[in-house]
PDB file of N, CA and C in Angstrom:
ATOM      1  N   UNK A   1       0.822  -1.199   0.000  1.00  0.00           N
ATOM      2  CA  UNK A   1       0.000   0.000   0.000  1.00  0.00           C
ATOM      3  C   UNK A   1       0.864   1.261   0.000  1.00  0.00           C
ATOM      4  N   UNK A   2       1.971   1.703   0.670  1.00  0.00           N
ATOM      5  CA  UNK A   2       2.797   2.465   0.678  1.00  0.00           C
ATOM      6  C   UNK A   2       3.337   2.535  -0.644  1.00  0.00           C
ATOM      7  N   UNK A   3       3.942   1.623  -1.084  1.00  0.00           N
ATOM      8  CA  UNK A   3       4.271   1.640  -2.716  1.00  0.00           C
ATOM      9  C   UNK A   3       3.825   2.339  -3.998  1.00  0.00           C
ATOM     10  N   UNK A   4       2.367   2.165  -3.513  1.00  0.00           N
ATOM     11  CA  UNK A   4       1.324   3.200  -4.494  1.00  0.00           C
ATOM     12  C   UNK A   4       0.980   3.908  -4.252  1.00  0.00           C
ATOM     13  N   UNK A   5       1.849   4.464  -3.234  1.00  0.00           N
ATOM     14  CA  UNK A   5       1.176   6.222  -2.450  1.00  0.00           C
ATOM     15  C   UNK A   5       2.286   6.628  -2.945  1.00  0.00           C
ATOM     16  N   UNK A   6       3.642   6.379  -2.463  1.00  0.00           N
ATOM     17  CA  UNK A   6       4.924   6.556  -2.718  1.00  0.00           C
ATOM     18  C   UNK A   6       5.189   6.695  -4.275  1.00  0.00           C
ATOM     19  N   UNK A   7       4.220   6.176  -5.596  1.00  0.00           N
ATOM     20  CA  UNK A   7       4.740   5.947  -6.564  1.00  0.00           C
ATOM     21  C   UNK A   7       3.510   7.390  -7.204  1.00  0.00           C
ATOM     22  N   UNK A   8       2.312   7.482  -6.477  1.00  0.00           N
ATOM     23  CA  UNK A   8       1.586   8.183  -7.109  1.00  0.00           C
ATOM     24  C   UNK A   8       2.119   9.757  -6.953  1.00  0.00           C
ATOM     25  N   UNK A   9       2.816   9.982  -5.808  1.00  0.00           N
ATOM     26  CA  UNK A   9       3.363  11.288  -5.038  1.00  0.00           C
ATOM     27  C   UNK A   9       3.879  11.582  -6.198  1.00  0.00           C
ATOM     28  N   UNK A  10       4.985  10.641  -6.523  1.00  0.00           N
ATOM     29  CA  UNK A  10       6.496  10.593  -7.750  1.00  0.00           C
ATOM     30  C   UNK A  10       5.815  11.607  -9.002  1.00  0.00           C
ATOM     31  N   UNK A  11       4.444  10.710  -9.270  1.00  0.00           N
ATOM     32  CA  UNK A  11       3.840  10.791 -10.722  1.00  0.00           C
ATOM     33  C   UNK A  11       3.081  12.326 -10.643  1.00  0.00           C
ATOM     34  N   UNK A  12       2.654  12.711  -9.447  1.00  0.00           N
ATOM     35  CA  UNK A  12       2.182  13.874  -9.349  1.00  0.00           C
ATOM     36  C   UNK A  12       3.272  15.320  -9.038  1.00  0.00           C
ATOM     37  N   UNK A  13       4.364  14.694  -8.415  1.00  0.00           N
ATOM     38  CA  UNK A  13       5.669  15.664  -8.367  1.00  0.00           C
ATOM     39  C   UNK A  13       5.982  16.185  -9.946  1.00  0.00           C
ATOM     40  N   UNK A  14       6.022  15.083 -10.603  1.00  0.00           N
ATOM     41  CA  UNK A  14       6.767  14.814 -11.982  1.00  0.00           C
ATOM     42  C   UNK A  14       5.885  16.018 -12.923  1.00  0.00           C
ATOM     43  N   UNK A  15       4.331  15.565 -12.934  1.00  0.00           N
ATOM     44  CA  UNK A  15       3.693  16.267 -13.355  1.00  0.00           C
ATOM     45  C   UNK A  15       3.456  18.134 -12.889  1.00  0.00           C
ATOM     46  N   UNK A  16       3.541  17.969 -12.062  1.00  0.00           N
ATOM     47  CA  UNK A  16       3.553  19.712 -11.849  1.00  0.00           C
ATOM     48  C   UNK A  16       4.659  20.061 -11.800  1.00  0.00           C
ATOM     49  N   UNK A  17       6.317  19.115 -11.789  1.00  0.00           N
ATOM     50  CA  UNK A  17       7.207  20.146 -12.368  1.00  0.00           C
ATOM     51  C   UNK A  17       7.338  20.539 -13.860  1.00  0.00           C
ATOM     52  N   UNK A  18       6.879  19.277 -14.778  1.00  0.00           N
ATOM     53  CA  UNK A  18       6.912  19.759 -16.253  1.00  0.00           C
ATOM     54  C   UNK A  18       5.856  20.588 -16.005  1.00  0.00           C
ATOM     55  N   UNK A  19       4.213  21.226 -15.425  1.00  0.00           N
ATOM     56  CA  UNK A  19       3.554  21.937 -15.868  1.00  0.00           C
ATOM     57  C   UNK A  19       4.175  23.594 -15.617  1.00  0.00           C
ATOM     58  N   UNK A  20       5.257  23.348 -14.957  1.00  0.00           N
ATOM     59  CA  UNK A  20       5.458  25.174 -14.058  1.00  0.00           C
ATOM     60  C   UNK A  20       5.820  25.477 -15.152  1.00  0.00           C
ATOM     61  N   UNK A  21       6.972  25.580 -16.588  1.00  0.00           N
ATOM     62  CA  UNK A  21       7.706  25.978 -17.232  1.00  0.00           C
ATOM     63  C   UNK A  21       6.331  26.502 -18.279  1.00  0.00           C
ATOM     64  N   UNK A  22       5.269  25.692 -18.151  1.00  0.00           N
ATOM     65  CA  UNK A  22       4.180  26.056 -19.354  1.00  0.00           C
ATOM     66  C   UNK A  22       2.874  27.343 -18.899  1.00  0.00           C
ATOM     67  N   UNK A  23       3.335  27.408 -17.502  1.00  0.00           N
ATOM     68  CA  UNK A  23       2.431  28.434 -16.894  1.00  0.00           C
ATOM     69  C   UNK A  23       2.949  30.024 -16.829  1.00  0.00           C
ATOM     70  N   UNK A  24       4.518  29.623 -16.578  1.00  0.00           N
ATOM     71  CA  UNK A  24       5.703  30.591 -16.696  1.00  0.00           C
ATOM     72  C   UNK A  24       5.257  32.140 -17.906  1.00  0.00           C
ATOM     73  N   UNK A  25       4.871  33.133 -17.609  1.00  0.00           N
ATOM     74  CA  UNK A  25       5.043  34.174 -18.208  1.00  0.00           C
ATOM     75  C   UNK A  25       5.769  34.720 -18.688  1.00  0.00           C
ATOM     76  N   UNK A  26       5.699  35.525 -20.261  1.00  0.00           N
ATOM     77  CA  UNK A  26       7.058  35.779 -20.963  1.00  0.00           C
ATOM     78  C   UNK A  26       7.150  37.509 -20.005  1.00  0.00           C
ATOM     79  N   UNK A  27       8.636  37.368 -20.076  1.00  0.00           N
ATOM     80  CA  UNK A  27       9.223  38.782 -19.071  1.00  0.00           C
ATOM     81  C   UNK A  27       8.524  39.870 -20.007  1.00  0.00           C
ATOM     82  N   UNK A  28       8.725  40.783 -19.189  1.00  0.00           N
ATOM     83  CA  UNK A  28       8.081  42.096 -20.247  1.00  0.00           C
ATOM     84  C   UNK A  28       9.403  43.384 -19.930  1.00  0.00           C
ATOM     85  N   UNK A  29       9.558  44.044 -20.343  1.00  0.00           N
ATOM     86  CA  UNK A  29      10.527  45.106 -20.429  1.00  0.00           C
ATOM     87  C   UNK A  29      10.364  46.226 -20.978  1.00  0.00           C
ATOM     88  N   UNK A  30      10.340  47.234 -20.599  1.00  0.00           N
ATOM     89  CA  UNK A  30      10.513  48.724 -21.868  1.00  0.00           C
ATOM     90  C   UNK A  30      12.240  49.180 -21.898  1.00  0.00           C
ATOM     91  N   UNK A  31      12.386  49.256 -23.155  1.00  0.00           N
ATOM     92  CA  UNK A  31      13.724  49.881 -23.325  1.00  0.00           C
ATOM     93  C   UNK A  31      13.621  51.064 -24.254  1.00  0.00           C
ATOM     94  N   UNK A  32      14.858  52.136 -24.398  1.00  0.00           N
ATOM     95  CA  UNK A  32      14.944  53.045 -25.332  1.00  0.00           C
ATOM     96  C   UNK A  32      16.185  52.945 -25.932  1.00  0.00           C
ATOM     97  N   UNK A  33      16.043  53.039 -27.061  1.00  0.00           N
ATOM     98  CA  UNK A  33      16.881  53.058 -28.306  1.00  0.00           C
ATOM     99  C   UNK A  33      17.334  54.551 -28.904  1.00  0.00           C
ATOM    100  N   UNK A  34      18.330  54.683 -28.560  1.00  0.00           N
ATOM    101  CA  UNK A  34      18.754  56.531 -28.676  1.00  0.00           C
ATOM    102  C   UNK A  34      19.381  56.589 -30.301  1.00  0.00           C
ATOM    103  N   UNK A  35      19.621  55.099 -30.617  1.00  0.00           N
ATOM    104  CA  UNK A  35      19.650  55.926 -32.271  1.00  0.00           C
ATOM    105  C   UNK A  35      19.345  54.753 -33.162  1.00  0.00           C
ATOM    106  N   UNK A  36      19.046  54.702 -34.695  1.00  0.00           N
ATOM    107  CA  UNK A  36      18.634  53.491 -35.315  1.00  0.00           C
ATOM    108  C   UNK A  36      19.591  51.922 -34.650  1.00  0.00           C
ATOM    109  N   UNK A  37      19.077  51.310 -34.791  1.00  0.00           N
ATOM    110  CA  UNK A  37      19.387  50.211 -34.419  1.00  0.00           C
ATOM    111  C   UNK A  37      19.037  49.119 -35.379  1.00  0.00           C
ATOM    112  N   UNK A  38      19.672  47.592 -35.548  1.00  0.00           N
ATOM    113  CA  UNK A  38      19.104  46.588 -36.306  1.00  0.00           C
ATOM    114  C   UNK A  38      18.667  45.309 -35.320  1.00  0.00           C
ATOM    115  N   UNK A  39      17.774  44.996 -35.108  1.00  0.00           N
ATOM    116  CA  UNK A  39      17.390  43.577 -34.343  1.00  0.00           C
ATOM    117  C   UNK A  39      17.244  42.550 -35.877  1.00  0.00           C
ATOM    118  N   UNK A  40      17.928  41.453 -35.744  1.00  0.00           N
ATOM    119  CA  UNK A  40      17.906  40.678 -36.831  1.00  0.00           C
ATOM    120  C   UNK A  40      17.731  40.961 -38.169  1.00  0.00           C
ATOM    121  N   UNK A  41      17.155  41.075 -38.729  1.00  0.00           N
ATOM    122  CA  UNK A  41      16.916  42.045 -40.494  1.00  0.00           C
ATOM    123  C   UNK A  41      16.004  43.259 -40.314  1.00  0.00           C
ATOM    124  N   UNK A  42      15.607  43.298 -38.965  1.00  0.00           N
ATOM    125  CA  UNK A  42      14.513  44.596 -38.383  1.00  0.00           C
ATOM    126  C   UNK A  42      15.310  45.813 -38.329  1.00  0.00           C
ATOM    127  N   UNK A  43      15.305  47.039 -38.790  1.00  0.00           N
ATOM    128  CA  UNK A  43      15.481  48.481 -38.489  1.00  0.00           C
ATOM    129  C   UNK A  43      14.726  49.026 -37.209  1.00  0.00           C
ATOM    130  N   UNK A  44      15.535  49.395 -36.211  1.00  0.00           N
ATOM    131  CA  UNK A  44      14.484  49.581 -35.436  1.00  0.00           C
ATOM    132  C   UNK A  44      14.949  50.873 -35.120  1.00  0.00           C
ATOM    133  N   UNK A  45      14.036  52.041 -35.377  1.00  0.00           N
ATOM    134  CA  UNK A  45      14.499  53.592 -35.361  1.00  0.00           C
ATOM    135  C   UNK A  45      14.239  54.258 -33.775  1.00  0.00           C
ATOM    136  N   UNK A  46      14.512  55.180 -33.252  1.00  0.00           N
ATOM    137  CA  UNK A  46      15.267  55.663 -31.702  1.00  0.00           C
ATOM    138  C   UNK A  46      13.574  55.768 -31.540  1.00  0.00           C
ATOM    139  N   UNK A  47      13.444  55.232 -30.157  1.00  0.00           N
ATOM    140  CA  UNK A  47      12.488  55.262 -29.577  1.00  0.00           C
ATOM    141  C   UNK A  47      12.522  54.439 -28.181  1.00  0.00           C
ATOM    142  N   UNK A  48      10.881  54.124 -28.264  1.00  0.00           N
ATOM    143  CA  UNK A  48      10.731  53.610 -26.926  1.00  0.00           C
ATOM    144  C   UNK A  48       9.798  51.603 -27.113  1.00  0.00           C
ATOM    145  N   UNK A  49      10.531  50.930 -26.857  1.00  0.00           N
ATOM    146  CA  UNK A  49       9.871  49.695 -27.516  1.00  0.00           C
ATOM    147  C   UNK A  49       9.964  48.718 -25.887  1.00  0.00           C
ATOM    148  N   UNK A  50       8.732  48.052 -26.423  1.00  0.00           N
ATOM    149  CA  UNK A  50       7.946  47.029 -25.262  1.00  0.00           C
ATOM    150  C   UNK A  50       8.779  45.733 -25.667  1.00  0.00           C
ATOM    151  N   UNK A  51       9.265  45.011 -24.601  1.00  0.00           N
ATOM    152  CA  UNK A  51      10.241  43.557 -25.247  1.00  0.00           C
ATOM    153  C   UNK A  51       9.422  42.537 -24.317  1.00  0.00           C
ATOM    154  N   UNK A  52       9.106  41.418 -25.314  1.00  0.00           N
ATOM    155  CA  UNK A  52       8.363  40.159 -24.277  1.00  0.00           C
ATOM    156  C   UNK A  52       9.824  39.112 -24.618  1.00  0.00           C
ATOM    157  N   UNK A  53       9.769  38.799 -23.118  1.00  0.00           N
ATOM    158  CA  UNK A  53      11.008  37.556 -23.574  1.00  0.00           C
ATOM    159  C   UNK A  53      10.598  36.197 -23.052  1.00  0.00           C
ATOM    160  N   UNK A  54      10.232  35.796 -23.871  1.00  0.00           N
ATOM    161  CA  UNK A  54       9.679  33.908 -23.732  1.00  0.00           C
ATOM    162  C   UNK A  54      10.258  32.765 -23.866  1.00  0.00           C
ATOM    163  N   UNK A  55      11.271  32.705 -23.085  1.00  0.00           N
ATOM    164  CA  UNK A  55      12.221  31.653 -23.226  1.00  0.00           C
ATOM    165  C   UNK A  55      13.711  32.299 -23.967  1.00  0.00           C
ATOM    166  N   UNK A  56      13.626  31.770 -24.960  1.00  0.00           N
ATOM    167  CA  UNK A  56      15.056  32.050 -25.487  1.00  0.00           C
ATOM    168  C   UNK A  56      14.361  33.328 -27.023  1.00  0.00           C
ATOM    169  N   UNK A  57      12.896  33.194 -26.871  1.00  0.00           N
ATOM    170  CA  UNK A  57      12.124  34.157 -28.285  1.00  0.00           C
ATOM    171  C   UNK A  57      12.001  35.221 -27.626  1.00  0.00           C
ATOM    172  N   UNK A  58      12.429  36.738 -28.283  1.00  0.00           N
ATOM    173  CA  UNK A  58      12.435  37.832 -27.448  1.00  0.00           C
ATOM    174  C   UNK A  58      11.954  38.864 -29.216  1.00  0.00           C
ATOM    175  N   UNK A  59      10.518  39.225 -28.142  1.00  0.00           N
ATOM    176  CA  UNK A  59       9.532  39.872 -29.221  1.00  0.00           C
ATOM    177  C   UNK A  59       9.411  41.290 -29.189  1.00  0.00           C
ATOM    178  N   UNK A  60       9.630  42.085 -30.466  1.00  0.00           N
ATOM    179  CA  UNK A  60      10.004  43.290 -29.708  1.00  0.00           C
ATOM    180  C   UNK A  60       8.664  44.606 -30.333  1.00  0.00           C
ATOM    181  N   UNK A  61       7.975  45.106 -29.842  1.00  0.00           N
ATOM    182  CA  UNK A  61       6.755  46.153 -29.707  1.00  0.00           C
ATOM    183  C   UNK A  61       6.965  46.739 -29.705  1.00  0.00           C
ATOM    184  N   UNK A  62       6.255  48.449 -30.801  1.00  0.00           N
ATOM    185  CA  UNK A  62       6.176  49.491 -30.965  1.00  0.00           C
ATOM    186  C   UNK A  62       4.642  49.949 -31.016  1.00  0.00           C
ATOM    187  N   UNK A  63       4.273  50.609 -30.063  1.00  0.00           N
ATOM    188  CA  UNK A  63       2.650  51.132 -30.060  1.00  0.00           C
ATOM    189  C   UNK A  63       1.857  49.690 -30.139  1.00  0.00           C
ATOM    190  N   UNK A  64       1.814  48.663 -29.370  1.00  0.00           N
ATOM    191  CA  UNK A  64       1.690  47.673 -29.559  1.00  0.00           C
ATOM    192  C   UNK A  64       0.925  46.716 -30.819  1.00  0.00           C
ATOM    193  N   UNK A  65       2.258  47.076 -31.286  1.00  0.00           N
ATOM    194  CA  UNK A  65       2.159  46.496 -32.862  1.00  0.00           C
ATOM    195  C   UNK A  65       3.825  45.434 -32.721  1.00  0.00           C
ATOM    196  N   UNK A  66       4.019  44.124 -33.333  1.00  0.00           N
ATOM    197  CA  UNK A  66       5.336  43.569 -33.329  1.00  0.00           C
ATOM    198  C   UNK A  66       6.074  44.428 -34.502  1.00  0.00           C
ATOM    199  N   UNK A  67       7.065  44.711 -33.968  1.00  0.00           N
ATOM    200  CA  UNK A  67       7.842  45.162 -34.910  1.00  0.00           C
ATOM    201  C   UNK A  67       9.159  43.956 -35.834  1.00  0.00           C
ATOM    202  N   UNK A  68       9.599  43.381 -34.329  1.00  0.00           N
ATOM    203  CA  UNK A  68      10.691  42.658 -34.354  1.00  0.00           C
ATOM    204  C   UNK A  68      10.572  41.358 -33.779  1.00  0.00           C
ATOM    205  N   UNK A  69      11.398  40.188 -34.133  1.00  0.00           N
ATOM    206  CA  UNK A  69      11.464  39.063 -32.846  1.00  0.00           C
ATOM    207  C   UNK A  69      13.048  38.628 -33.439  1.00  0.00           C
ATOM    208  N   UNK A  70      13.491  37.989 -32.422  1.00  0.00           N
ATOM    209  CA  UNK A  70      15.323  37.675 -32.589  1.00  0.00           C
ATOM    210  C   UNK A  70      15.177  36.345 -31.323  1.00  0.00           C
ATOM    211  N   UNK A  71      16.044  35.724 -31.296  1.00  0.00           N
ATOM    212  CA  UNK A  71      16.804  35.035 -30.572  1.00  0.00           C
ATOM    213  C   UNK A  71      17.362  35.571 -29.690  1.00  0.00           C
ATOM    214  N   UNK A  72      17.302  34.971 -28.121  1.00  0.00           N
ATOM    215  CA  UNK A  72      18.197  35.854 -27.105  1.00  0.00           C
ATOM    216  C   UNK A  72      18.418  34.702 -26.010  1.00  0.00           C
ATOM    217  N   UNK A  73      19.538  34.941 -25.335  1.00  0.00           N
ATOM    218  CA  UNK A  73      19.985  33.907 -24.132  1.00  0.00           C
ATOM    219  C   UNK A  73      20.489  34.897 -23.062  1.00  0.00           C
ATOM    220  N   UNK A  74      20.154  34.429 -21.625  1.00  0.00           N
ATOM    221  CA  UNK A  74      20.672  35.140 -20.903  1.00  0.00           C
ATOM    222  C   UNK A  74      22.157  34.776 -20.290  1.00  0.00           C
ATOM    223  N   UNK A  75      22.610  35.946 -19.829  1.00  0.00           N
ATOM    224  CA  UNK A  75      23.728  35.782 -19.163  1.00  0.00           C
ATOM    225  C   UNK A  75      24.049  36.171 -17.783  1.00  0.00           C
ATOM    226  N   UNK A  76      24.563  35.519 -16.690  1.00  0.00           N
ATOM    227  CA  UNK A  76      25.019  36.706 -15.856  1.00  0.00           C
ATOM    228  C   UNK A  76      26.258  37.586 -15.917  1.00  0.00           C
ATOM    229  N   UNK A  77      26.257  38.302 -14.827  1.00  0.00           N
ATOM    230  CA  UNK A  77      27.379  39.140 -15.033  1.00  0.00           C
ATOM    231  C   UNK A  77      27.877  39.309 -13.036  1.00  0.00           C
ATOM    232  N   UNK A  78      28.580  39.827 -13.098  1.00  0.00           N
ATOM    233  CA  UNK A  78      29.424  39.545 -11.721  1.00  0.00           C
ATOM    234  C   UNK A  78      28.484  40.888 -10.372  1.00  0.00           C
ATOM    235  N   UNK A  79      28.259  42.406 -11.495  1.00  0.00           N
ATOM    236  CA  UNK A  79      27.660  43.265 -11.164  1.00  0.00           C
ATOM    237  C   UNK A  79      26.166  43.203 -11.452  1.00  0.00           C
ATOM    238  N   UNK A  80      25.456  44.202 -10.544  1.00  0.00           N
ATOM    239  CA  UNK A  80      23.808  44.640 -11.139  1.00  0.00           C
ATOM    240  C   UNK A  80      23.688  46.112 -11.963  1.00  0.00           C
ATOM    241  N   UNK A  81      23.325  46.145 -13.427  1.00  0.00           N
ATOM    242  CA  UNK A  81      23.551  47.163 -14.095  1.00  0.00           C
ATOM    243  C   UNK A  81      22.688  48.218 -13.576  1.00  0.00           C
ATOM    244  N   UNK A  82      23.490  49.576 -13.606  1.00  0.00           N
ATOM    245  CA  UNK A  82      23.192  50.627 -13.092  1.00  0.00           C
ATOM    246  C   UNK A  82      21.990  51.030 -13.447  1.00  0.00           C
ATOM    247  N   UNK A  83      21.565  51.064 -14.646  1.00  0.00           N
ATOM    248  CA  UNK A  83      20.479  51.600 -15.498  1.00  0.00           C
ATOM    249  C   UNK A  83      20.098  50.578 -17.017  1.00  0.00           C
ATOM    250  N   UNK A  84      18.527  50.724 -17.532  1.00  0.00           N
ATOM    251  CA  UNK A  84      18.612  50.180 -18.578  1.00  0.00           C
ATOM    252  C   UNK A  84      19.379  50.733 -19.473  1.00  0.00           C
ATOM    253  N   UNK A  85      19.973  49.393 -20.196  1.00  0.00           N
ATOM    254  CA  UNK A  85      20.904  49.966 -21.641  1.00  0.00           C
ATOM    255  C   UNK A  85      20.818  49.070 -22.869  1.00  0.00           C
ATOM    256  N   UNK A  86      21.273  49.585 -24.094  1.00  0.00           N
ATOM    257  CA  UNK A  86      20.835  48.518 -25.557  1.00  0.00           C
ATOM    258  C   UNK A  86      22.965  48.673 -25.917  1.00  0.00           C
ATOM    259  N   UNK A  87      23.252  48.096 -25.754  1.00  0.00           N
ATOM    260  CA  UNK A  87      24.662  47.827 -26.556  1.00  0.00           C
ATOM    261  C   UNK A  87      24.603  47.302 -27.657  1.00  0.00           C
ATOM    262  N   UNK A  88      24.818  47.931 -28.866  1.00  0.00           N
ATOM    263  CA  UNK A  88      24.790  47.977 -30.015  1.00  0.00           C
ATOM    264  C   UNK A  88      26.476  47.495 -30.419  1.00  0.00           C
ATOM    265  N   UNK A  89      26.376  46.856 -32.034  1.00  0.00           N
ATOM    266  CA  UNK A  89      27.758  46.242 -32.157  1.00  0.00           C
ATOM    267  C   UNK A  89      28.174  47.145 -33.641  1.00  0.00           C
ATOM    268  N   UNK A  90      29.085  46.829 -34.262  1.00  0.00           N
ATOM    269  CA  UNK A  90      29.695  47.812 -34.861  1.00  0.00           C
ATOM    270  C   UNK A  90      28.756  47.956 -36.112  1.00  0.00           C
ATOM    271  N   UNK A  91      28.075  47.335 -37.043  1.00  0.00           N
ATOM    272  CA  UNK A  91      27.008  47.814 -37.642  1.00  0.00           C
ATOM    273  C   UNK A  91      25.841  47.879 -37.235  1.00  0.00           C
ATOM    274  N   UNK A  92      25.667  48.299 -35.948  1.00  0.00           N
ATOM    275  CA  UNK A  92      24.696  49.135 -34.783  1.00  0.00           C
ATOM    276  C   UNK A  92      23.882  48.218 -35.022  1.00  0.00           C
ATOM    277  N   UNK A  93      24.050  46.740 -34.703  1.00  0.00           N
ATOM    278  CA  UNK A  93      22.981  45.444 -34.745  1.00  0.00           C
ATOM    279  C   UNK A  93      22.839  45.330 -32.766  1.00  0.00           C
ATOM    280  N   UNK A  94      21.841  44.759 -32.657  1.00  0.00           N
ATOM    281  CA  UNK A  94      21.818  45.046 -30.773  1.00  0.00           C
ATOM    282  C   UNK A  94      22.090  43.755 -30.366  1.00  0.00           C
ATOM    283  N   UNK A  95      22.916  43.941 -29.675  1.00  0.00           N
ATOM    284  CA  UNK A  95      24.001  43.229 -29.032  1.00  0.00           C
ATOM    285  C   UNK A  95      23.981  42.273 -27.623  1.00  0.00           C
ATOM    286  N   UNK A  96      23.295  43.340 -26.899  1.00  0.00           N
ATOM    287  CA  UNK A  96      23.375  43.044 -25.535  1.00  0.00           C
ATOM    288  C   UNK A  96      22.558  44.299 -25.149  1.00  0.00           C
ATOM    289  N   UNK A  97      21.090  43.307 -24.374  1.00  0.00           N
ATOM    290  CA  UNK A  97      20.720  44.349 -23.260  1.00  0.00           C
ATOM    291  C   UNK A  97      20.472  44.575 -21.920  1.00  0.00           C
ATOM    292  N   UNK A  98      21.115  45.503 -21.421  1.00  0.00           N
ATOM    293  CA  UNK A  98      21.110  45.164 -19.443  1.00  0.00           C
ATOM    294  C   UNK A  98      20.082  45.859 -19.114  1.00  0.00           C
ATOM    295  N   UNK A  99      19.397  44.820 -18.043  1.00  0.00           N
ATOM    296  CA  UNK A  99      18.412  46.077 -17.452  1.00  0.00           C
ATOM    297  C   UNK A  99      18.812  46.410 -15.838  1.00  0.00           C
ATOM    298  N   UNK A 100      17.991  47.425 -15.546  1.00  0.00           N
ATOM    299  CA  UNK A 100      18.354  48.249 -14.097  1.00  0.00           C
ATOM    300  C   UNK A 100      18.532  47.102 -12.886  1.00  0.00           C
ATOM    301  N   UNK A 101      19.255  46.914 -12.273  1.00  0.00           N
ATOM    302  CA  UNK A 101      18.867  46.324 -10.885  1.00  0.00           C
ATOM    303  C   UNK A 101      19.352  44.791 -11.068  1.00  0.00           C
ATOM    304  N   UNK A 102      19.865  44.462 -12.395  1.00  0.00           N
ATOM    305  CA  UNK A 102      19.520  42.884 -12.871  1.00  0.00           C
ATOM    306  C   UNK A 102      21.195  42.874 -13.090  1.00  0.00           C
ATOM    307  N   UNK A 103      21.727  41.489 -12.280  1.00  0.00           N
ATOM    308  CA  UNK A 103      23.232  40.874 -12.327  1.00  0.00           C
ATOM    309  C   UNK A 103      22.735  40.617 -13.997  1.00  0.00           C
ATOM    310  N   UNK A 104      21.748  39.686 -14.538  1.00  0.00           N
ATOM    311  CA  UNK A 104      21.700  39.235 -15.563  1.00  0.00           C
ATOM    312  C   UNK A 104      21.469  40.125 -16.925  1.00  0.00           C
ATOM    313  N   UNK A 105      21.883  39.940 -18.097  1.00  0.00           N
ATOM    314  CA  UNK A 105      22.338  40.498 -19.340  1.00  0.00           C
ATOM    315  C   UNK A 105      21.695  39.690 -20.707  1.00  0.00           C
ATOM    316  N   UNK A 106      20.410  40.370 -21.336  1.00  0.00           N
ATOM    317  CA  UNK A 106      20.282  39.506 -23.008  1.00  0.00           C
ATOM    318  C   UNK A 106      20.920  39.714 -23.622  1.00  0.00           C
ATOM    319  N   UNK A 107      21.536  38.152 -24.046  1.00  0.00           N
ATOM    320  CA  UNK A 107      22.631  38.769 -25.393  1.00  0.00           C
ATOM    321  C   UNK A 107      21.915  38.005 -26.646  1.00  0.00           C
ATOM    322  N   UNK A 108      21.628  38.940 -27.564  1.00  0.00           N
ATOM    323  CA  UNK A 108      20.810  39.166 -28.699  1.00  0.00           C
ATOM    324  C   UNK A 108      21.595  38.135 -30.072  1.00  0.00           C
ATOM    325  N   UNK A 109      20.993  36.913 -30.058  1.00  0.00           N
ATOM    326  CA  UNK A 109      21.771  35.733 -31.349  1.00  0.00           C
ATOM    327  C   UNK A 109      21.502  37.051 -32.519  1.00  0.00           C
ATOM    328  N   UNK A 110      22.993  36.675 -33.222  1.00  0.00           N
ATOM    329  CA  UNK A 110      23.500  37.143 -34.457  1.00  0.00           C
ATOM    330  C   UNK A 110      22.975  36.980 -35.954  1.00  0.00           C
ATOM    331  N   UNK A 111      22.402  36.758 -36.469  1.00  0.00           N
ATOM    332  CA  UNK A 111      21.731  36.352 -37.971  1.00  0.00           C
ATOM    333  C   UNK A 111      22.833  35.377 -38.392  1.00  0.00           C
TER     334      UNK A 111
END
């Protein structure tokens, strides 16, 4: 009798840890972009844009309309960044973005 209490616990542990990752909400973010920028083949001109990040898919909003979506992985970093920022790379493609308060860093996959 213990066996099938013990085995049903297992089967119900099992099950609500695969369900947490599917309940999980994509992050939300506002950032500003102080001069054109490229997210993947996207132009994205200086403004103010809404970012949903859903796993490793990071969707990017203007007047909530999609403008953009790219690939992104996080990273940490040793510090918590001072302020939000967009680090742009040498043909001003976006690179890396830190937000306020956060050790952790998106770094934006390359085309």
């Amino acid at each position: 009798m213990r066996t099938k209490s013990l085995a049903r616990f297992i089967a119900l542990l099992a099950v609500v840890a695969l369900a947490i990752p599917a309940l999980a909400k994509p992050i939300s973010k506002y950032i500003h972009i102080a001069e054109t920028a490229k997210l993947g083949a996207t132009e994205l001109r200086a403004g103010e844009y809404h970012l949903l990040i859903d796993g490793t898919k990071v969707t990017v909003q203007h007047n909530s309309k999609v403008v953009a979506e790219a690939e992104g992985r996080w990273e940490n970093r040793e510090e918590k960044a001072r302020y939000t920022s967009v680090l742009l790379g040498a043909n001003h493609e976006v690179k890396e973005i830190r937000f306020a308060g956060e050790k952790r860093v998106l770094m934006i996959a390359t085309p």
